[in-house]
PDB file of N, CA and C in Angstrom:
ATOM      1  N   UNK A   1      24.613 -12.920  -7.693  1.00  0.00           N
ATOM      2  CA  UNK A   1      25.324 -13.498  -8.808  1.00  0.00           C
ATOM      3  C   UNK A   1      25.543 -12.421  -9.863  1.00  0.00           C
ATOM      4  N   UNK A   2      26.739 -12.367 -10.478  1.00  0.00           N
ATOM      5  CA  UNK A   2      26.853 -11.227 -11.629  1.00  0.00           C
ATOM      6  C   UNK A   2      26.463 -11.982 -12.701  1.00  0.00           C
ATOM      7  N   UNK A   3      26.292 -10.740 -13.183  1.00  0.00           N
ATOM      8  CA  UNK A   3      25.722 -11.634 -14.950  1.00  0.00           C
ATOM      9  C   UNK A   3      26.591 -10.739 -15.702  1.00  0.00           C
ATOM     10  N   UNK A   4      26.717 -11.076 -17.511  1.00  0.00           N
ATOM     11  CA  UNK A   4      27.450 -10.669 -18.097  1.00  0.00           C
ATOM     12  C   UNK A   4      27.762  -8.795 -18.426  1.00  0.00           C
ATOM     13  N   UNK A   5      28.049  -8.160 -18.101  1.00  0.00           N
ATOM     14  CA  UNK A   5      28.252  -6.529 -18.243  1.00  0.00           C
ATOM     15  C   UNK A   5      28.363  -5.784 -16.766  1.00  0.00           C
ATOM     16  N   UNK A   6      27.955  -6.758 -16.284  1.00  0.00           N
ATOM     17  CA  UNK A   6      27.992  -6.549 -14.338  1.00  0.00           C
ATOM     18  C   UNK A   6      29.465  -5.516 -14.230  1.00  0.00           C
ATOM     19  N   UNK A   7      29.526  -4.465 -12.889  1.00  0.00           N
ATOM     20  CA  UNK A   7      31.000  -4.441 -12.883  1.00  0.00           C
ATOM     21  C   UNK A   7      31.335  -5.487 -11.900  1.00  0.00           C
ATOM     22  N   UNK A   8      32.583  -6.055 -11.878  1.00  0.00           N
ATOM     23  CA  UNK A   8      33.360  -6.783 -11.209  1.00  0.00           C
ATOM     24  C   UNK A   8      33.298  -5.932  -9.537  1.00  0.00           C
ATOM     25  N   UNK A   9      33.775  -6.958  -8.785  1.00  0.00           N
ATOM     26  CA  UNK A   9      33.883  -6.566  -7.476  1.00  0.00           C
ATOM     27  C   UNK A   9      35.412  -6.048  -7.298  1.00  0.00           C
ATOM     28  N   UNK A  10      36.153  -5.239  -6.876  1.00  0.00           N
ATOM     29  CA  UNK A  10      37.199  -5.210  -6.630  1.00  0.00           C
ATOM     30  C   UNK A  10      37.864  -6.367  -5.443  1.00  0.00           C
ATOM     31  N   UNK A  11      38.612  -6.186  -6.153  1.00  0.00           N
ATOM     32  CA  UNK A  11      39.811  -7.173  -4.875  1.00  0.00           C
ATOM     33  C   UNK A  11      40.967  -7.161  -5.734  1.00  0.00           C
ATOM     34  N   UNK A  12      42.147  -7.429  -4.499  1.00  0.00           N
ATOM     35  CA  UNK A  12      43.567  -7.669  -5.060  1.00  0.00           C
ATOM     36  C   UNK A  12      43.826  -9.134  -5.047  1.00  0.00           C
ATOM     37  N   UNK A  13      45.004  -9.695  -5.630  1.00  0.00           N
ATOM     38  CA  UNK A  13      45.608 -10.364  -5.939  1.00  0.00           C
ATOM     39  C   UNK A  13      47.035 -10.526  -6.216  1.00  0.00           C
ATOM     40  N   UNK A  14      47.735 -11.875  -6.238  1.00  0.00           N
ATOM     41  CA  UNK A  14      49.110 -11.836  -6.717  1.00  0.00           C
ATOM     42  C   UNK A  14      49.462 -12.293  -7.755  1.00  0.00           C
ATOM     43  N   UNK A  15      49.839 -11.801  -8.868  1.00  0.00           N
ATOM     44  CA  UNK A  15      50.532 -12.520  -9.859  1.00  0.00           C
ATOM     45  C   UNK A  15      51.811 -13.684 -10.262  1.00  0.00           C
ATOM     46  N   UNK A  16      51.554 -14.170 -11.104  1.00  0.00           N
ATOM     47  CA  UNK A  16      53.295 -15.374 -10.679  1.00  0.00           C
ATOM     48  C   UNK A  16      53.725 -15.230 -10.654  1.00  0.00           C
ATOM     49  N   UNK A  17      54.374 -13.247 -10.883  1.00  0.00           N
ATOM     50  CA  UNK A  17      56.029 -12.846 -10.097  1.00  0.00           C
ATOM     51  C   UNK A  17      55.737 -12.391  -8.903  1.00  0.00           C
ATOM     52  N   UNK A  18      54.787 -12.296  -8.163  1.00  0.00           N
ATOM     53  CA  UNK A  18      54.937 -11.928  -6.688  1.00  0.00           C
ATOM     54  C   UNK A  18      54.763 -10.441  -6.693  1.00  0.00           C
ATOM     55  N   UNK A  19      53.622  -9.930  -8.127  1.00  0.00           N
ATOM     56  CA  UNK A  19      53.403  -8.588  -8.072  1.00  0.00           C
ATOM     57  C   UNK A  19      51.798  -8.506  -7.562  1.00  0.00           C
ATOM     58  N   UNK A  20      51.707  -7.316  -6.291  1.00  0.00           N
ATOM     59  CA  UNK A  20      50.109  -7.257  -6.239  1.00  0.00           C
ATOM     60  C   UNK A  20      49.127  -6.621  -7.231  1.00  0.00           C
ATOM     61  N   UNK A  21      48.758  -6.850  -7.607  1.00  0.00           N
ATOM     62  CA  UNK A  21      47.182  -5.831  -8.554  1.00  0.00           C
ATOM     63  C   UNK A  21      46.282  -6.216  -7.790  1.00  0.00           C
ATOM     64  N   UNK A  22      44.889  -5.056  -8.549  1.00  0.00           N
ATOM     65  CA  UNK A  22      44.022  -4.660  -8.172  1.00  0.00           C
ATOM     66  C   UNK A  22      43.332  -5.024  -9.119  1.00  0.00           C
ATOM     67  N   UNK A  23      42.060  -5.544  -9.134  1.00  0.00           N
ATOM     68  CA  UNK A  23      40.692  -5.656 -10.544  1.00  0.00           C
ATOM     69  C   UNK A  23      40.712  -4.159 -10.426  1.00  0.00           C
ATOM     70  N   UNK A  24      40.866  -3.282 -10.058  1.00  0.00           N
ATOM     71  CA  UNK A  24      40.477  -1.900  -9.996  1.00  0.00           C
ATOM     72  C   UNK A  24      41.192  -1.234 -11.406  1.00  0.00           C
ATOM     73  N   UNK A  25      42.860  -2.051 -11.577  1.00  0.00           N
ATOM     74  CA  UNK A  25      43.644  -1.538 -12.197  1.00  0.00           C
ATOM     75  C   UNK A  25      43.285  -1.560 -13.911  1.00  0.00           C
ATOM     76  N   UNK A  26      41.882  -2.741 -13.884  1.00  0.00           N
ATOM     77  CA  UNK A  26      41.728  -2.858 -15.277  1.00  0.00           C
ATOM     78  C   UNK A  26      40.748  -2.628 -15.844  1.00  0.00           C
ATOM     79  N   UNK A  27      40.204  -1.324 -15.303  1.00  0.00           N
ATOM     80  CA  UNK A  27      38.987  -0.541 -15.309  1.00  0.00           C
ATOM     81  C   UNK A  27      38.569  -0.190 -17.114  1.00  0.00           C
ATOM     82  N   UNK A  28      37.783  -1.000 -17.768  1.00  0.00           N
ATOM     83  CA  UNK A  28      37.346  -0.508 -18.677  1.00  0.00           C
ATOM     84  C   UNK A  28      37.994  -1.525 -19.536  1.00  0.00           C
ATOM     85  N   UNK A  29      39.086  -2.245 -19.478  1.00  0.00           N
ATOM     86  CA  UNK A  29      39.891  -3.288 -20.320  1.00  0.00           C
ATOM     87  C   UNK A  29      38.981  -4.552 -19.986  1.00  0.00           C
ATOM     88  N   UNK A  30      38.896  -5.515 -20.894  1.00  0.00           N
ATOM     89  CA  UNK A  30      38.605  -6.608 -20.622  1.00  0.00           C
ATOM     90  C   UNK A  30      39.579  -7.627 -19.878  1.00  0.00           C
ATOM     91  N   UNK A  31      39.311  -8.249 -19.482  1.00  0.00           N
ATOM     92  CA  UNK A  31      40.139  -9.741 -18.449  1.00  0.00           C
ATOM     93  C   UNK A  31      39.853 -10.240 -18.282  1.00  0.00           C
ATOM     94  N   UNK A  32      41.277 -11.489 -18.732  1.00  0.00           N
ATOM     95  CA  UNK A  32      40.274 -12.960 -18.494  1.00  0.00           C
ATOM     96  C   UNK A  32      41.143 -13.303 -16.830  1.00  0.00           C
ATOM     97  N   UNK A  33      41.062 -14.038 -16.102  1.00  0.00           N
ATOM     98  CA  UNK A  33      40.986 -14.817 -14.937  1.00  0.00           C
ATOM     99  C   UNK A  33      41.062 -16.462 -14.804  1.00  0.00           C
ATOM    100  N   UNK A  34      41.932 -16.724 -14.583  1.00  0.00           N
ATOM    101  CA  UNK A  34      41.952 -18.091 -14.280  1.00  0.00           C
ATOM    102  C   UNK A  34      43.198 -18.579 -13.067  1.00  0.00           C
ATOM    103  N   UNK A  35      41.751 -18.760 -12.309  1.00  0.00           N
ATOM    104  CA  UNK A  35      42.282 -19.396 -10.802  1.00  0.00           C
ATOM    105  C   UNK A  35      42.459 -21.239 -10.555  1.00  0.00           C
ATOM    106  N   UNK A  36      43.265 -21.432  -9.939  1.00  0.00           N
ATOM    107  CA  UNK A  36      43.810 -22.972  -9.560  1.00  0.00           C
ATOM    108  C   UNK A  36      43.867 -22.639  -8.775  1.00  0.00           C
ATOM    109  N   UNK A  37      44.168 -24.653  -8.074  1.00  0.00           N
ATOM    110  CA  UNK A  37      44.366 -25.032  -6.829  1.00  0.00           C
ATOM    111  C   UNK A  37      44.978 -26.609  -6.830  1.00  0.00           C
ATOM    112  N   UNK A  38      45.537 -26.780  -6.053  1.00  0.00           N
ATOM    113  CA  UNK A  38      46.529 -28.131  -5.631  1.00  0.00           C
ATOM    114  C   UNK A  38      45.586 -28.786  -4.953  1.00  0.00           C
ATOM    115  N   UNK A  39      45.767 -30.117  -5.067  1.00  0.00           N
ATOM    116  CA  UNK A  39      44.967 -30.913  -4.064  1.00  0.00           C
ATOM    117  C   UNK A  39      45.681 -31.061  -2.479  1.00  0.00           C
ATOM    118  N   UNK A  40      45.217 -30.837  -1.371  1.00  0.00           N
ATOM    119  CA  UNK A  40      46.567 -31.511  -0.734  1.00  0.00           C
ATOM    120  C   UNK A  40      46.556 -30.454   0.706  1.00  0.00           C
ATOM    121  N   UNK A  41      46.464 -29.650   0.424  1.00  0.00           N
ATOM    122  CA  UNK A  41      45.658 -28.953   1.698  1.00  0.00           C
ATOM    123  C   UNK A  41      46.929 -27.673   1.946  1.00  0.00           C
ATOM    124  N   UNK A  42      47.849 -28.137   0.859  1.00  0.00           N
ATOM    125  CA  UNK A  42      49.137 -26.821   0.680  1.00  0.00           C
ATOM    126  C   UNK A  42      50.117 -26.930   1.577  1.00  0.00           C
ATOM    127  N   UNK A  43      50.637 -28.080   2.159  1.00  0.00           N
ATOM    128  CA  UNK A  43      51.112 -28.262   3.174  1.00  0.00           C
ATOM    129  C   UNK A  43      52.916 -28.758   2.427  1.00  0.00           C
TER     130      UNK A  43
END
């Protein structure tokens, strides 16, 4: 479990224009994160 000052794990992601980043890219900046989900199985 991380705790607060931890570094983050890297991984990528997509943004809501369909751009990839990296947690890597925000090395030293703070970020916030907020993930969703649909009910429904995405179909």
């Amino acid at each position: 479990m991380l705790q607060e000052g931890d570094t983050a794990p890297d991984f990528s992601a997509v943004d809501h224009n369909g751009n990839e980043f990296r947690m890597s890219d925000f090395k030293g900046k703070k970020v916030w994160l907020w993930f969703f989900s649909s009910p429904g199985g995405g179909n």
